[in-house]
C-alpha atoms as a PDB file:
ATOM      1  CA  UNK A   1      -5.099   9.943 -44.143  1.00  0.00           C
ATOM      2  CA  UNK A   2      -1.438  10.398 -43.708  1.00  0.00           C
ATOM      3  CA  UNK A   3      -2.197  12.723 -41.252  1.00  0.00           C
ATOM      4  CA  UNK A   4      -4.928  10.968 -39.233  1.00  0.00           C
ATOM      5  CA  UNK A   5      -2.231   8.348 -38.591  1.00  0.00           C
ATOM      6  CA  UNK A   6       0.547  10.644 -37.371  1.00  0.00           C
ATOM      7  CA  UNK A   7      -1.864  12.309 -35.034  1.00  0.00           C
ATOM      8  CA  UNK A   8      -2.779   9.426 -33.624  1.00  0.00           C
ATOM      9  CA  UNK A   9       0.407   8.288 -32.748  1.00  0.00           C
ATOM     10  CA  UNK A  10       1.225  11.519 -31.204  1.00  0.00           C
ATOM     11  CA  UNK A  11      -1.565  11.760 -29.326  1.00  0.00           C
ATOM     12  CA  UNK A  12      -0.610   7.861 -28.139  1.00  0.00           C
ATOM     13  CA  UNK A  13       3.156   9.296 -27.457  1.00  0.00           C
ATOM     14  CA  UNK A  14       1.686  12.449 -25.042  1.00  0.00           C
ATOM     15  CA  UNK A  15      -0.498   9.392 -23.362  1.00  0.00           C
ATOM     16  CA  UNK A  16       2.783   7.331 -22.592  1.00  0.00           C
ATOM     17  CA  UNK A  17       4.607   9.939 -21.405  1.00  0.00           C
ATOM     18  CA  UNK A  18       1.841  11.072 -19.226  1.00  0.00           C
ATOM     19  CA  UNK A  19       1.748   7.467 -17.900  1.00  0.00           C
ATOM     20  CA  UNK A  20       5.731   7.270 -17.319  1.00  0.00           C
ATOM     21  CA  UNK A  21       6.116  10.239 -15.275  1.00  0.00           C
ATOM     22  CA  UNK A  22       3.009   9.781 -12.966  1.00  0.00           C
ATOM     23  CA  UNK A  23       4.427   6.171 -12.784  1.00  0.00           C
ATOM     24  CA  UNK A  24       7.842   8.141 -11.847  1.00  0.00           C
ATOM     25  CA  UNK A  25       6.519  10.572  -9.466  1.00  0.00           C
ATOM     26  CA  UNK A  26       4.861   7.562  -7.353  1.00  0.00           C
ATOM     27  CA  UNK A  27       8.038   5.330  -6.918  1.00  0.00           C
ATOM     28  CA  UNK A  28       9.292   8.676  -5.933  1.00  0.00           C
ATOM     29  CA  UNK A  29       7.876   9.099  -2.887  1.00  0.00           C
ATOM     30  CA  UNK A  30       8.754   7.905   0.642  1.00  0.00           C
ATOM     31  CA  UNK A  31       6.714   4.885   1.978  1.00  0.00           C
ATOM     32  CA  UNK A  32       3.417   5.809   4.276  1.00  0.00           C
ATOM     33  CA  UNK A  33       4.459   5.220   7.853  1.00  0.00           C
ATOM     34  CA  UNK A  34       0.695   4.896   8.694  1.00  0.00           C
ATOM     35  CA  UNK A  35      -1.487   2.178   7.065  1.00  0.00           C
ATOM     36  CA  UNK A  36      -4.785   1.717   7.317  1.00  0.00           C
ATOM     37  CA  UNK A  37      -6.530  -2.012   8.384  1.00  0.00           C
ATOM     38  CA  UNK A  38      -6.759  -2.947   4.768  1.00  0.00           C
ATOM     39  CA  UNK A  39      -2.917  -2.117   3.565  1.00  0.00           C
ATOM     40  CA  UNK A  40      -1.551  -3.592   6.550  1.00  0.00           C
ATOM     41  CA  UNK A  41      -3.403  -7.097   5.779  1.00  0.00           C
ATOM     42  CA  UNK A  42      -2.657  -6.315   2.327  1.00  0.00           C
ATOM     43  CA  UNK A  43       1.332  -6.160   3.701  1.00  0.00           C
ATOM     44  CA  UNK A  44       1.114  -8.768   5.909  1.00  0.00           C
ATOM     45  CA  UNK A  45      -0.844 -11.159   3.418  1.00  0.00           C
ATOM     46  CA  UNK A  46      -3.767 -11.924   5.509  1.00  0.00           C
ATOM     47  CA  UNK A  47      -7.368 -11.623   5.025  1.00  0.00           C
ATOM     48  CA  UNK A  48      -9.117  -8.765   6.314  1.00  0.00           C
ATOM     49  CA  UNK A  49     -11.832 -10.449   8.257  1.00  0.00           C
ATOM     50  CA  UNK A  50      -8.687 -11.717  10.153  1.00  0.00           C
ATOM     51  CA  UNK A  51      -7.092  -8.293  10.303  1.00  0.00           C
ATOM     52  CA  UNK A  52      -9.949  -6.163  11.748  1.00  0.00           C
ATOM     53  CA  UNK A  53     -10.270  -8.901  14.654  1.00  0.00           C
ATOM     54  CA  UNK A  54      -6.681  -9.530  15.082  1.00  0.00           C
ATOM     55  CA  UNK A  55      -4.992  -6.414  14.783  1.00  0.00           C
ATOM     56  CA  UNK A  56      -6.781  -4.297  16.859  1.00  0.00           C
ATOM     57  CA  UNK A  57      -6.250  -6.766  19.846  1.00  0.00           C
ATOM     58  CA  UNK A  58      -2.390  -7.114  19.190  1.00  0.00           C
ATOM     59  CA  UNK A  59      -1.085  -4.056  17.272  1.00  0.00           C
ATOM     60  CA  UNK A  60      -1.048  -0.024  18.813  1.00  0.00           C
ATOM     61  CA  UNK A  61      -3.462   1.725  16.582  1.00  0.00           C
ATOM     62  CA  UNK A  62      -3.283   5.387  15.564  1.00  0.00           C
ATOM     63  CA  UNK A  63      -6.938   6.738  15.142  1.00  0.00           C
ATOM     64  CA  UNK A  64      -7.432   9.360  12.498  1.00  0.00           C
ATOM     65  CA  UNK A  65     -10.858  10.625  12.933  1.00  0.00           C
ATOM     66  CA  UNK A  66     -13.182   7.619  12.051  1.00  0.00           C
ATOM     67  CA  UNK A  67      -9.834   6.061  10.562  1.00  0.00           C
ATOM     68  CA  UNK A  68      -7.879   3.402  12.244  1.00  0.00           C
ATOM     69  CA  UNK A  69      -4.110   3.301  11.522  1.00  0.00           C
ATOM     70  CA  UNK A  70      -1.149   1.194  11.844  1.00  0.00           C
ATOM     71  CA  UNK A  71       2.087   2.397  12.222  1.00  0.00           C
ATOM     72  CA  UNK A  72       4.387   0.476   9.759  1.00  0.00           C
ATOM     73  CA  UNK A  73       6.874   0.161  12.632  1.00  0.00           C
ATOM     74  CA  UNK A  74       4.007  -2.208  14.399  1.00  0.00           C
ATOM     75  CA  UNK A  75       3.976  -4.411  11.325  1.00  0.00           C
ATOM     76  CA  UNK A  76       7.306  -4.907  11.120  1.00  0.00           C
ATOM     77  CA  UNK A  77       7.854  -5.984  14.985  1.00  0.00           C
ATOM     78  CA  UNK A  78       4.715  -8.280  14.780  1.00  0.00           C
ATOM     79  CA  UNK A  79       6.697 -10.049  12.142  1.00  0.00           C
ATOM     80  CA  UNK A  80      10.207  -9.832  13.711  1.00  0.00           C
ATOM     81  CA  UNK A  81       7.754 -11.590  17.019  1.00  0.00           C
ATOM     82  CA  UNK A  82       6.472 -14.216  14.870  1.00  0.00           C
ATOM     83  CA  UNK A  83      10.123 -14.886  13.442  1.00  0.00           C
ATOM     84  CA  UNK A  84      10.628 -16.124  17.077  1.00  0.00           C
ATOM     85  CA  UNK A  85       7.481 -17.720  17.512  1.00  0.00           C
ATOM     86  CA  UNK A  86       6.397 -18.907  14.652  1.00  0.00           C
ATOM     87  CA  UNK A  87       3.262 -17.562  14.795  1.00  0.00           C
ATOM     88  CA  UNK A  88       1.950 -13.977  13.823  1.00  0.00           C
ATOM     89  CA  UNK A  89      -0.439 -13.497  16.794  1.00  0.00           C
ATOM     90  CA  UNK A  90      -0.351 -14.678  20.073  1.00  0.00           C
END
């Protein structure tokens, strides 16, 4: 019984660990510089419906195969633009 418990909790320990450094290796890397429709709306905290009609008018795309892309750069001067003018699309 003693020994049920103890593997148990060692085999809960290798679990953590697993967890920490996969958690590690992900802060870890550098930010994507391309985002796709959904983590751009997802940055810029608006809807998707929204995104798919708005960004594609007023943002340079990158297309990836069947993917459409978003440099980050874009993102960030859309909301530099709408520090000016209050709004995030024209």
């Amino acid at each position: 019984m003693m020994n049920d418990a103890l593997n148990d909790i060692m085999h809960e320990i290798r679990e953590l660990r697993g967890i920490i450094v996969s958690a590690t290796v992900h802060e870890m890397r550098p930010p994507k510089r391309l985002l796709s429709i959904e983590e751009a709306c997802e940055y810029l905290g608006i809807g998707t419906t929204e995104g798919y009609a708005r960004l594609r008018r007023h943002a340079r795309t990158v297309k990836h195969g069947r993917r459409i892309l978003i440099p980050r750069e874009e993102l960030e001067s859309l909301i530099d633009r709408a520090k000016v003018t209050g709004r995030l699309f024209d």
